[in-house]
Protein backbone atom coordinates (compact mmCIF):
# COMPACT_ATOMS: atom_id res chain seq x y z
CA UNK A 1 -87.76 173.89 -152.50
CA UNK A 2 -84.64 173.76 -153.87
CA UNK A 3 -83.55 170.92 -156.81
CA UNK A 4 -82.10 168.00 -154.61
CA UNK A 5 -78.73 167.99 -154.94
CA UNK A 6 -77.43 165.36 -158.08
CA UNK A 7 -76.34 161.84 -156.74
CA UNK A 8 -72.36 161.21 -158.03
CA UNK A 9 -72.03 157.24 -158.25
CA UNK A 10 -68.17 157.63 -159.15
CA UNK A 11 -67.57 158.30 -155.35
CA UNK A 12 -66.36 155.45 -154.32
CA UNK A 13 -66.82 153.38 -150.94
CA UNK A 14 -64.13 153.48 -148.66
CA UNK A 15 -64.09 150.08 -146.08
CA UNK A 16 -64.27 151.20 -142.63
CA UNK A 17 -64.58 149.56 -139.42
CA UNK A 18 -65.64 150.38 -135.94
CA UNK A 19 -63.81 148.60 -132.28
CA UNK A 20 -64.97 148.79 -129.05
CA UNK A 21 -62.93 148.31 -126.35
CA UNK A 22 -64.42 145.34 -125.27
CA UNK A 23 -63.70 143.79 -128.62
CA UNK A 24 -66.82 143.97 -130.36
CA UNK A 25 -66.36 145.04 -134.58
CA UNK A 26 -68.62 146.75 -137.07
CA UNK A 27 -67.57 146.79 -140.25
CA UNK A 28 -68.97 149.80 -142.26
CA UNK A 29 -67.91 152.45 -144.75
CA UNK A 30 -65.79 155.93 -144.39
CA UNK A 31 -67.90 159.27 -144.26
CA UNK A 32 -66.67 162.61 -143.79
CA UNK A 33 -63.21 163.75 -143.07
CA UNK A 34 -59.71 161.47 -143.16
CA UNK A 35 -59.04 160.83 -139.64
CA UNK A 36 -54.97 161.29 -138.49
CA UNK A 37 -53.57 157.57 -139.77
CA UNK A 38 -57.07 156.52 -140.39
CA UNK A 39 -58.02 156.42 -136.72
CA UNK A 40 -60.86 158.70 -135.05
CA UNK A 41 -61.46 157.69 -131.31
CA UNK A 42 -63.57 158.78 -128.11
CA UNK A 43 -66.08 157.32 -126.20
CA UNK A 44 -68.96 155.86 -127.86
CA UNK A 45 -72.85 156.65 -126.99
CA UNK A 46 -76.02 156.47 -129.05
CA UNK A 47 -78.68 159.41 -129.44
CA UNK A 48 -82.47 158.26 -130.39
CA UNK A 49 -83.57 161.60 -132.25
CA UNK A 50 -85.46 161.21 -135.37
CA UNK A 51 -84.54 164.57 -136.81
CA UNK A 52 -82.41 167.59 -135.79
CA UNK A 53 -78.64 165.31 -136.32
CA UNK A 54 -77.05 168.51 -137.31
CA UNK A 55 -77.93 170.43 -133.82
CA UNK A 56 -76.33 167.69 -131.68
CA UNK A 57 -73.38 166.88 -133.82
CA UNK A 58 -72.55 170.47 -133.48
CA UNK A 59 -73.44 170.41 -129.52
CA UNK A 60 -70.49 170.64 -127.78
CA UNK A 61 -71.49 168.55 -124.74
CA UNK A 62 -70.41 165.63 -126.91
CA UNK A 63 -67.00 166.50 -127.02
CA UNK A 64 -64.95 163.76 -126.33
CA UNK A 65 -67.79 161.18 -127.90
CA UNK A 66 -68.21 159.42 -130.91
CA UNK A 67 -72.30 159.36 -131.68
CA UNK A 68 -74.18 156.57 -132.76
CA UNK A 69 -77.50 157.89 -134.78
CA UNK A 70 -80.30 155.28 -134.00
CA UNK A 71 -82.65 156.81 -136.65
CA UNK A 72 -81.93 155.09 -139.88
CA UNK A 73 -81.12 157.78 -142.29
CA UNK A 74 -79.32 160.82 -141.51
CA UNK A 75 -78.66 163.85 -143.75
CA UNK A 76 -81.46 163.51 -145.57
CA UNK A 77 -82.52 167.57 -145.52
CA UNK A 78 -78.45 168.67 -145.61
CA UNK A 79 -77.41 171.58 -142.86
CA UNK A 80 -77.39 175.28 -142.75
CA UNK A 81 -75.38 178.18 -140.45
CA UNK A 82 -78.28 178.70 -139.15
CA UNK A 83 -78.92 175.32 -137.13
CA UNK A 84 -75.67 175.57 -135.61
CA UNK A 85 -75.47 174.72 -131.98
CA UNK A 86 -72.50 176.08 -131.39
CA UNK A 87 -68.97 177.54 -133.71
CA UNK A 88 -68.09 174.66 -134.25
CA UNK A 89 -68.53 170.53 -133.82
CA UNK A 90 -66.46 169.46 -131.17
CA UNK A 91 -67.97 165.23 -130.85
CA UNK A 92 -64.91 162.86 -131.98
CA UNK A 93 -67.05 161.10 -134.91
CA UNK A 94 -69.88 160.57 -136.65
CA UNK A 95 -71.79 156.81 -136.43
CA UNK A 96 -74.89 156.41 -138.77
CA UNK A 97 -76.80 153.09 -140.37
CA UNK A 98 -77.04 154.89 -143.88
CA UNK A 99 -76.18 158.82 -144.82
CA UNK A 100 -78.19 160.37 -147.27
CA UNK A 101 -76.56 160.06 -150.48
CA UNK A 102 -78.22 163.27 -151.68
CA UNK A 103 -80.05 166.01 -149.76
CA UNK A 104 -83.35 167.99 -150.43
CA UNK A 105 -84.85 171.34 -148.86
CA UNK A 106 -84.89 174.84 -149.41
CA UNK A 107 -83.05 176.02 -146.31
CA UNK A 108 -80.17 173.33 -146.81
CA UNK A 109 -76.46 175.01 -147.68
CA UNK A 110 -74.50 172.26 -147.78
CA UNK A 111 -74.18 168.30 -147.38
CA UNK A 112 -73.81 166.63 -144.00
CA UNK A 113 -71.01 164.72 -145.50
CA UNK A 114 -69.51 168.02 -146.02
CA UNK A 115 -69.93 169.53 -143.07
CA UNK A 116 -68.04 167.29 -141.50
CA UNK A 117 -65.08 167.02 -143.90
CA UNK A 118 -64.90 170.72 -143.51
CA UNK A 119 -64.61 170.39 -139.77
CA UNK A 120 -62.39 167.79 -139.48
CA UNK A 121 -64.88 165.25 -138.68
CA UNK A 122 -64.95 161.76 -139.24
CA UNK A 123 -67.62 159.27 -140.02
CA UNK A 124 -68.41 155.81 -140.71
CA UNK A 125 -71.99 154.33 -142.16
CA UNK A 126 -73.42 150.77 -142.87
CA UNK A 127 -73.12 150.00 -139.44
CA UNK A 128 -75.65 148.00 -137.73
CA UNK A 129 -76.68 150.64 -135.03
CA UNK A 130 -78.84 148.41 -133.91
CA UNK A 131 -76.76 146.14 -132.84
CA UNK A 132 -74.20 148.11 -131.50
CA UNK A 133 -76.95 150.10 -129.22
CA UNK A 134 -78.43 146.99 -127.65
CA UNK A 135 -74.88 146.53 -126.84
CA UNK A 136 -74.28 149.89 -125.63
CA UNK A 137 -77.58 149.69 -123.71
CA UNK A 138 -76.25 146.24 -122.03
CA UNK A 139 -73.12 147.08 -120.99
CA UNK A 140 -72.53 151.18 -121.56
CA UNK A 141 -71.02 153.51 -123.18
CA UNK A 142 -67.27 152.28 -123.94
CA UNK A 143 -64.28 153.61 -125.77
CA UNK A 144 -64.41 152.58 -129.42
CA UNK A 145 -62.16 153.77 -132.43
CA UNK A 146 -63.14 153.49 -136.16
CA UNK A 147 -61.39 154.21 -139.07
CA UNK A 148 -59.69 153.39 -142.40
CA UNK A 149 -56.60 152.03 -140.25
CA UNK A 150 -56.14 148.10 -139.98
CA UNK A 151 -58.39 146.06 -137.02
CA UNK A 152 -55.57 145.95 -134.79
CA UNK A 153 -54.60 149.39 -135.06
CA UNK A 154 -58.19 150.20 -134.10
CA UNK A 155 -58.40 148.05 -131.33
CA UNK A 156 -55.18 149.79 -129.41
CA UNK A 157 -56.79 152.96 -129.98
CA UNK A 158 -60.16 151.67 -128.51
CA UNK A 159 -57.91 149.99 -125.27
CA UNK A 160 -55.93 153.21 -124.98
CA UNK A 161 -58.97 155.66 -125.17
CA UNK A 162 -59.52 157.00 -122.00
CA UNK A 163 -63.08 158.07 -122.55
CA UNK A 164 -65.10 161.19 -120.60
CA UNK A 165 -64.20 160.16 -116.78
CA UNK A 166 -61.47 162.16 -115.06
CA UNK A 167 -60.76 164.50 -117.99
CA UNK A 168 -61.67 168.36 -117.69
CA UNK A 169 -63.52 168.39 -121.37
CA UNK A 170 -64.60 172.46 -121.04
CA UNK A 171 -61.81 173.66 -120.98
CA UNK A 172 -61.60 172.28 -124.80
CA UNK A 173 -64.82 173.74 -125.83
CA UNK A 174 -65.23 177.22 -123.49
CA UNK A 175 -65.10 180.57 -125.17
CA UNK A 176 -61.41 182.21 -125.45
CA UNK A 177 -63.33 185.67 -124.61
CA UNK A 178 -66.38 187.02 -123.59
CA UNK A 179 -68.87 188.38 -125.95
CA UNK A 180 -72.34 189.96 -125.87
CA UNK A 181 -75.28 188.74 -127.55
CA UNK A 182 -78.63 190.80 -127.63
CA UNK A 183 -79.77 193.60 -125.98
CA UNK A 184 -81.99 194.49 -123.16
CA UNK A 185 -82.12 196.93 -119.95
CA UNK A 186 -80.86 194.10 -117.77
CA UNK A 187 -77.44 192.19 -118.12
CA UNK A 188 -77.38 188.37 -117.50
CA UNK A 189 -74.19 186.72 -117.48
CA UNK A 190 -73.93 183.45 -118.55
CA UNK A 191 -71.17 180.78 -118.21
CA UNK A 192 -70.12 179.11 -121.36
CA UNK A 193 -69.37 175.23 -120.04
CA UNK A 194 -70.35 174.67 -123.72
CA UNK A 195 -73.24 176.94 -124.38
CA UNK A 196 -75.67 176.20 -127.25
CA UNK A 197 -76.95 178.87 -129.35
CA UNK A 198 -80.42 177.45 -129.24
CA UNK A 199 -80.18 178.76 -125.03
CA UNK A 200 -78.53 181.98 -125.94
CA UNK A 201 -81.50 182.51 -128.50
CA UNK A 202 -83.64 182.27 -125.15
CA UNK A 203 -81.65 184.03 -122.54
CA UNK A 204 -81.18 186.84 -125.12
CA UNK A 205 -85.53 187.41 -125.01
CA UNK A 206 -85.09 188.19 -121.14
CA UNK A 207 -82.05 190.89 -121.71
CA UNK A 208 -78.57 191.42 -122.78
CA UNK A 209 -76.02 188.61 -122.20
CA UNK A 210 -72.98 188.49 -121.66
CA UNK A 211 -70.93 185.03 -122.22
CA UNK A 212 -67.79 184.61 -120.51
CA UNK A 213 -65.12 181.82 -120.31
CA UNK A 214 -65.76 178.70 -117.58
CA UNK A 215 -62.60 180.04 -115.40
CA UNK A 216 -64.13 183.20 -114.63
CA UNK A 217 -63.97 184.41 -111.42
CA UNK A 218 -67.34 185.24 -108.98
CA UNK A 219 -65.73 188.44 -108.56
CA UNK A 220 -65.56 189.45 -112.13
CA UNK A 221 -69.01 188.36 -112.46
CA UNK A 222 -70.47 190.23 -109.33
CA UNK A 223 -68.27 193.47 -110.91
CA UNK A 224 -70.70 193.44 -113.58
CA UNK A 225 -73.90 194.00 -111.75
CA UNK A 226 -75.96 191.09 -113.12
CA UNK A 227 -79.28 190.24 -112.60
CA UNK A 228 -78.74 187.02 -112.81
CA UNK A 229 -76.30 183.99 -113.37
CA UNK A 230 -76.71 181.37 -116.27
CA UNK A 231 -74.79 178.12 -116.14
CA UNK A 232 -74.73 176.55 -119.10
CA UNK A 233 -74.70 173.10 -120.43
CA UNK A 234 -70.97 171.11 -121.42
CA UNK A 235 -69.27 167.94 -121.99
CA UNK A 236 -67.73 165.85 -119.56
CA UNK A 237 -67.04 164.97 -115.39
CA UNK A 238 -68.61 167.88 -113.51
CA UNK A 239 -66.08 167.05 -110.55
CA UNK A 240 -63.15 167.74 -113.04
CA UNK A 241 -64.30 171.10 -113.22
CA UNK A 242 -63.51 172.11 -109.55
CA UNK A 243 -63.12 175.86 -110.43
CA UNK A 244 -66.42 176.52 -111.93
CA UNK A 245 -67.68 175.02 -108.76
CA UNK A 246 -66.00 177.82 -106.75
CA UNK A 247 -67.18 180.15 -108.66
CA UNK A 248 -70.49 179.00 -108.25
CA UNK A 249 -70.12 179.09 -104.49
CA UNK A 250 -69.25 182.74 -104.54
CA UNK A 251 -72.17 183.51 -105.98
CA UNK A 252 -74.96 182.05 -104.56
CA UNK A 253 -77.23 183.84 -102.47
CA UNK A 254 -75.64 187.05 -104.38
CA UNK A 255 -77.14 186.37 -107.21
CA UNK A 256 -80.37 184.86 -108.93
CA UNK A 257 -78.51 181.83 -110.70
CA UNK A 258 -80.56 179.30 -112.82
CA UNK A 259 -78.57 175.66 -114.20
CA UNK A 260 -79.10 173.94 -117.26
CA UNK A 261 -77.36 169.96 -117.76
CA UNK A 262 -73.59 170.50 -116.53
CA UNK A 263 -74.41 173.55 -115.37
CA UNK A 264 -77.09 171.48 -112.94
CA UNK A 265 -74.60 169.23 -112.16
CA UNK A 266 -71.82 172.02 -110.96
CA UNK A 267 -74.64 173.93 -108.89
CA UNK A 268 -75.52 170.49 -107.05
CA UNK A 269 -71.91 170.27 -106.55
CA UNK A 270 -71.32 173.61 -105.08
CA UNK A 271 -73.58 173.18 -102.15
CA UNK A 272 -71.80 170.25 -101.14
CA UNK A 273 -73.24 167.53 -103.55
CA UNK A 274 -72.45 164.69 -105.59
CA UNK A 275 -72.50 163.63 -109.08
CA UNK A 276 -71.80 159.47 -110.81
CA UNK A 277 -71.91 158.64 -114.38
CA UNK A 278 -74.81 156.75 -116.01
CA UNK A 279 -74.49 153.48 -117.64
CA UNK A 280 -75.13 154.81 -120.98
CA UNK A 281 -76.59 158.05 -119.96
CA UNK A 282 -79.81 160.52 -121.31
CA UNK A 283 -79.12 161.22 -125.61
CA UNK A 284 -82.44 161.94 -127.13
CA UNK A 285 -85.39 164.53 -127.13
CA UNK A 286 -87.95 161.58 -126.10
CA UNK A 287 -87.71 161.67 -122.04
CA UNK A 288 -90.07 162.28 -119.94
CA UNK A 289 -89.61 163.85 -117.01
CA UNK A 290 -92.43 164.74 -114.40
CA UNK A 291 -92.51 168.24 -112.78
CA UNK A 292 -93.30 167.21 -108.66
CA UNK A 293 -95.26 170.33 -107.82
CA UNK A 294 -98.10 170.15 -110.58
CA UNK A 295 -97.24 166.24 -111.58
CA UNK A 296 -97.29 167.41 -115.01
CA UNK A 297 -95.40 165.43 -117.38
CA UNK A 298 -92.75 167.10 -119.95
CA UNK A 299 -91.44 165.09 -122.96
CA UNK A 300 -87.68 166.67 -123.03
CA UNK A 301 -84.31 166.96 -125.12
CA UNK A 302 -81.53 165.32 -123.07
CA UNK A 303 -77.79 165.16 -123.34
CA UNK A 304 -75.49 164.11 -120.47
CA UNK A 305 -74.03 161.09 -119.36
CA UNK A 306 -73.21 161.89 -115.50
CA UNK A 307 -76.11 162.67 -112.74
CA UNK A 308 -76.54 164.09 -109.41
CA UNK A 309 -77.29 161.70 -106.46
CA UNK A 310 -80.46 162.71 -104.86
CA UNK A 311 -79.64 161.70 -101.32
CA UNK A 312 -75.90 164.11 -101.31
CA UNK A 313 -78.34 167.10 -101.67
CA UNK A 314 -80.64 166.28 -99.19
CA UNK A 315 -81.74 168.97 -96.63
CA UNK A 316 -79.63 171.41 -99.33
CA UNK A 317 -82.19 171.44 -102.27
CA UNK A 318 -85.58 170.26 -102.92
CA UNK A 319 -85.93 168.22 -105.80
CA UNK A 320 -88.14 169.71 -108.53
CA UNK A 321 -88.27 167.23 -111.83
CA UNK A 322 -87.59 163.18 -111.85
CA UNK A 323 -87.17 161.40 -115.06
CA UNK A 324 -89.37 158.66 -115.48
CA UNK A 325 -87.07 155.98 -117.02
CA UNK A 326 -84.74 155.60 -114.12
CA UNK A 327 -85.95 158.05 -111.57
CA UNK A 328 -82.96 160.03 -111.65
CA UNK A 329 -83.24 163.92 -110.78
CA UNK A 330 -83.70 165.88 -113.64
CA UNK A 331 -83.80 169.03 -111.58
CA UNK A 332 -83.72 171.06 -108.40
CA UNK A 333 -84.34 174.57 -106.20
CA UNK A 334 -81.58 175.42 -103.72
CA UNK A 335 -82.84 176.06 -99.86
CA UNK A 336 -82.59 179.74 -98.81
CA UNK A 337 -81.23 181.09 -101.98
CA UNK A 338 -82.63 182.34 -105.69
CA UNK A 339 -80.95 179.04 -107.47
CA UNK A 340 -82.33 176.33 -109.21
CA UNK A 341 -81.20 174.14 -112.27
CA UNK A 342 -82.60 171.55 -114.68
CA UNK A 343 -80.54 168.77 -115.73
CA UNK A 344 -82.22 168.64 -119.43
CA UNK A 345 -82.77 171.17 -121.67
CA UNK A 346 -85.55 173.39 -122.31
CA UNK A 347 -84.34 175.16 -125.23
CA UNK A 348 -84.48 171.83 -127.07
CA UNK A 349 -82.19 172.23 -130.33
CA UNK A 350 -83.61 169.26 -130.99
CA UNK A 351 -86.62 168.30 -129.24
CA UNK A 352 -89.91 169.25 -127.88
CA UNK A 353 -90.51 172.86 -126.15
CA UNK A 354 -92.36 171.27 -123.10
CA UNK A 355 -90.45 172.68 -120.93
CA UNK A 356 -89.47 176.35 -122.64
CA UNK A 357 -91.33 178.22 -119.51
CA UNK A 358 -88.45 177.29 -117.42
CA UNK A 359 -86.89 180.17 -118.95
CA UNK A 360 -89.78 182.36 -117.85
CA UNK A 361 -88.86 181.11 -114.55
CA UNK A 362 -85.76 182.48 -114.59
CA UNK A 363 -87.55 185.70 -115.19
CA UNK A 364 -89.63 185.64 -112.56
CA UNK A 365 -86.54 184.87 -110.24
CA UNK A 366 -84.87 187.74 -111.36
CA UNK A 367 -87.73 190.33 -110.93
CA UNK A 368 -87.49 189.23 -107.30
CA UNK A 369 -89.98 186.52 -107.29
CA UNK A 370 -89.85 182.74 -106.55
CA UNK A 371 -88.58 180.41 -108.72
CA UNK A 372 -91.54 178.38 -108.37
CA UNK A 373 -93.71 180.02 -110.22
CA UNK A 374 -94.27 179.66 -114.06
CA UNK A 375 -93.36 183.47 -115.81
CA UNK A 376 -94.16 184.15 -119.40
CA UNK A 377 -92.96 181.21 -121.95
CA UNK A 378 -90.35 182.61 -124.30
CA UNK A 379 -89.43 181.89 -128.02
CA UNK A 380 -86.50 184.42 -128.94
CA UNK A 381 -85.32 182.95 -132.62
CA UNK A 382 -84.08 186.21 -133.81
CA UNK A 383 -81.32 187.29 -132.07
CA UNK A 384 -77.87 188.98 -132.95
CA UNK A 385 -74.63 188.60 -131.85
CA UNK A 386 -74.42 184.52 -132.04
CA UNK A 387 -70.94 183.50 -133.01
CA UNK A 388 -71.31 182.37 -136.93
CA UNK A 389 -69.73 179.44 -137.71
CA UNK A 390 -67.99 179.07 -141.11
CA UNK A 391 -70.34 176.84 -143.45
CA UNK A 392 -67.90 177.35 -146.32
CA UNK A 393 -69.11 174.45 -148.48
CA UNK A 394 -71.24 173.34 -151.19
């Protein structure tokens, strides 16, 4: 273990406060980064992990959100390049009841604190997260602005946020190019919506893959000879993302393609479905979700704030998984094609790895056989050619 890194009371604490758009305020203290004229602002939601913050601050399906930590203290065993989700955190900000004021273990690099003041990422502590997630539990996630800036600054920029709804977020967060990662006799080709590397770790034990931007075309993809289609997780409305659905239709029945969280979402949608946003929506690696074939229960890592409506892919897919909570679907097989999606994630990055055979579905589908039945259950942590993000601090 490494000596915990020395506590410097001289910092001093810079007042902060937190608006909703509905009015509400939290006063608190500044963390991380300086936000542009002391305002940071997005849509506010609330994740109930108990460990793992630095893997979904640095998910980008939170782009466009500011996230409220419900576990009381955060940054307590520092970050590392290797738990990066992604190249970088794309969320808005940073919403904790108390960050560690020192860090302790052997694997850490770097602070969280400075993490996110090497990003560009803004913070504020001392809030009462309790509080503010009953709220956001009441009446859902909101637009909210915090920041250094004066209350009634804060409060224009929590009216004038716009929030997740009607706003194409992957195009914000997609790769520029594509890029391979692994290696294996077969080639998968998976869709970066907002891929984690926790899922690339995973596809990369079942061949080589190659990523390649959201606006990619079903004919570049088909050009490549796959042996199968990943769509990947992202932020955002699903129905703002029209083109990925078109490329989805041009490759169904063409293709073995398997869906994780937007990627679920777009898939329902290309087959003539639906999707609505949640009240507050699914942040946390605590739900459970029931698999309908065995009735088996998995305990899964969520992250998405829109859902597809069951009854708009009726007679089009069966569904497969229903979360327990609400009874939304959680995941589904598409009639008379090799296609099926979940709308949580098995990889975890947090969370449990109930559900890591889904993977080994995949597999299966892609050897020719039916996505129904379990294949081999996959752990692939070693695996080159993940983007690296750049720590760079101390």
């Amino acid at each position: 273990m490494s000596a915990p890194t020395p506590v410097t009371p001289s910092t001093p604490v810079i007042p902060a406060a937190l608006v909703l758009a509905d009015g509400s305020v939290f006063e608190g203290e500044h963390l991380g980064a300086e936000a542009p004229g002391g305002v940071a602002s997005g849509e506010v939601v609330f994740n109930t992990v108990l460990a793992g913050y630095q893997e979904v601050i640095t998910d980008p399906s939170y782009a466009g959100q500011i996230i409220t930590f419900t576990a009381t203290h955060i940054g307590n065993y520092g970050v590392n390049a290797t738990d990066f989700e992604s190249r970088r955190p794309f969320c808005r900000g940073v919403i904790v009841r108390e960050i560690a004021r020192r860090h302790s273990n052997q694997r850490a690099e770097a602070s969280l604190d400075a993490m996110l003041r090497r990003y560009g990422i803004s913070g504020i502590g001392g809030i009462d997260t309790r509080r503010l997630t009953r709220l956001l539990r009441d009446t859902g996630a909101m637009p909210g602005a915090f920041g250094t800036a004066d209350e009634a600054t804060l409060r224009a920029a929590a009216q004038a946020e716009r929030g997740t709804d009607g706003i194409d977020l992957v195009a914000q967060v997609t790769t520029g190019q594509a890029y391979t990662v692994g290696s294996g006799e077969r080639l998968i080709v998976a869709y970066d919506f907002g891929i984690k590397h926790s899922i690339l770790r995973d596809l990369a034990g079942l061949g080589t893959v190659r990523v390649v931007p959201a606006s990619t075309s079903a004919a570049d993809v088909l050009a490549m000879n796959p042996a199968g289609v990943f769509l990947s997780n992202g932020p955002g409305d699903p129905a703002e993302v029209g083109y990925a659905v078109e490329a989805i239709q041009g490759l169904l029945g063409q293709v073995p393609v398997f869906g994780i969280c937007l990627g679920h979402q777009l898939l329902s949608r290309a087959i003539g479905g639906e999707t609505f946003k949640l009240p507050f929506g699914h942040h946390g690696g605590n739900h459970p979700v029931r698999h309908e074939a065995t009735g088996k229960i998995e305990i899964t890592s969520q992250n998405h704030n829109f859902c597809v409506d069951p009854e708009s892919i009726a007679g089009k897919a069966d569904v497969t998984h229903l979360n327990l909570n609400d009874r939304t679907v959680e995941g589904m097989r598409v009639r008379d094609v090799p296609a099926f999606s979940v709308q949580y994630h098995p990889e975890a990055g947090p969370g449990p790895h109930d559900a890591k055979y889904l993977f080994g579905m995949f597999d299966n589908l892609m050897r020719g056989g039916d996505a129904g039945v379990t294949g081999r259950n996959l752990h692939g942590y070693e695996t080159p050619g993940l983007p690296a993000p750049e720590l760079g601090v101390a």
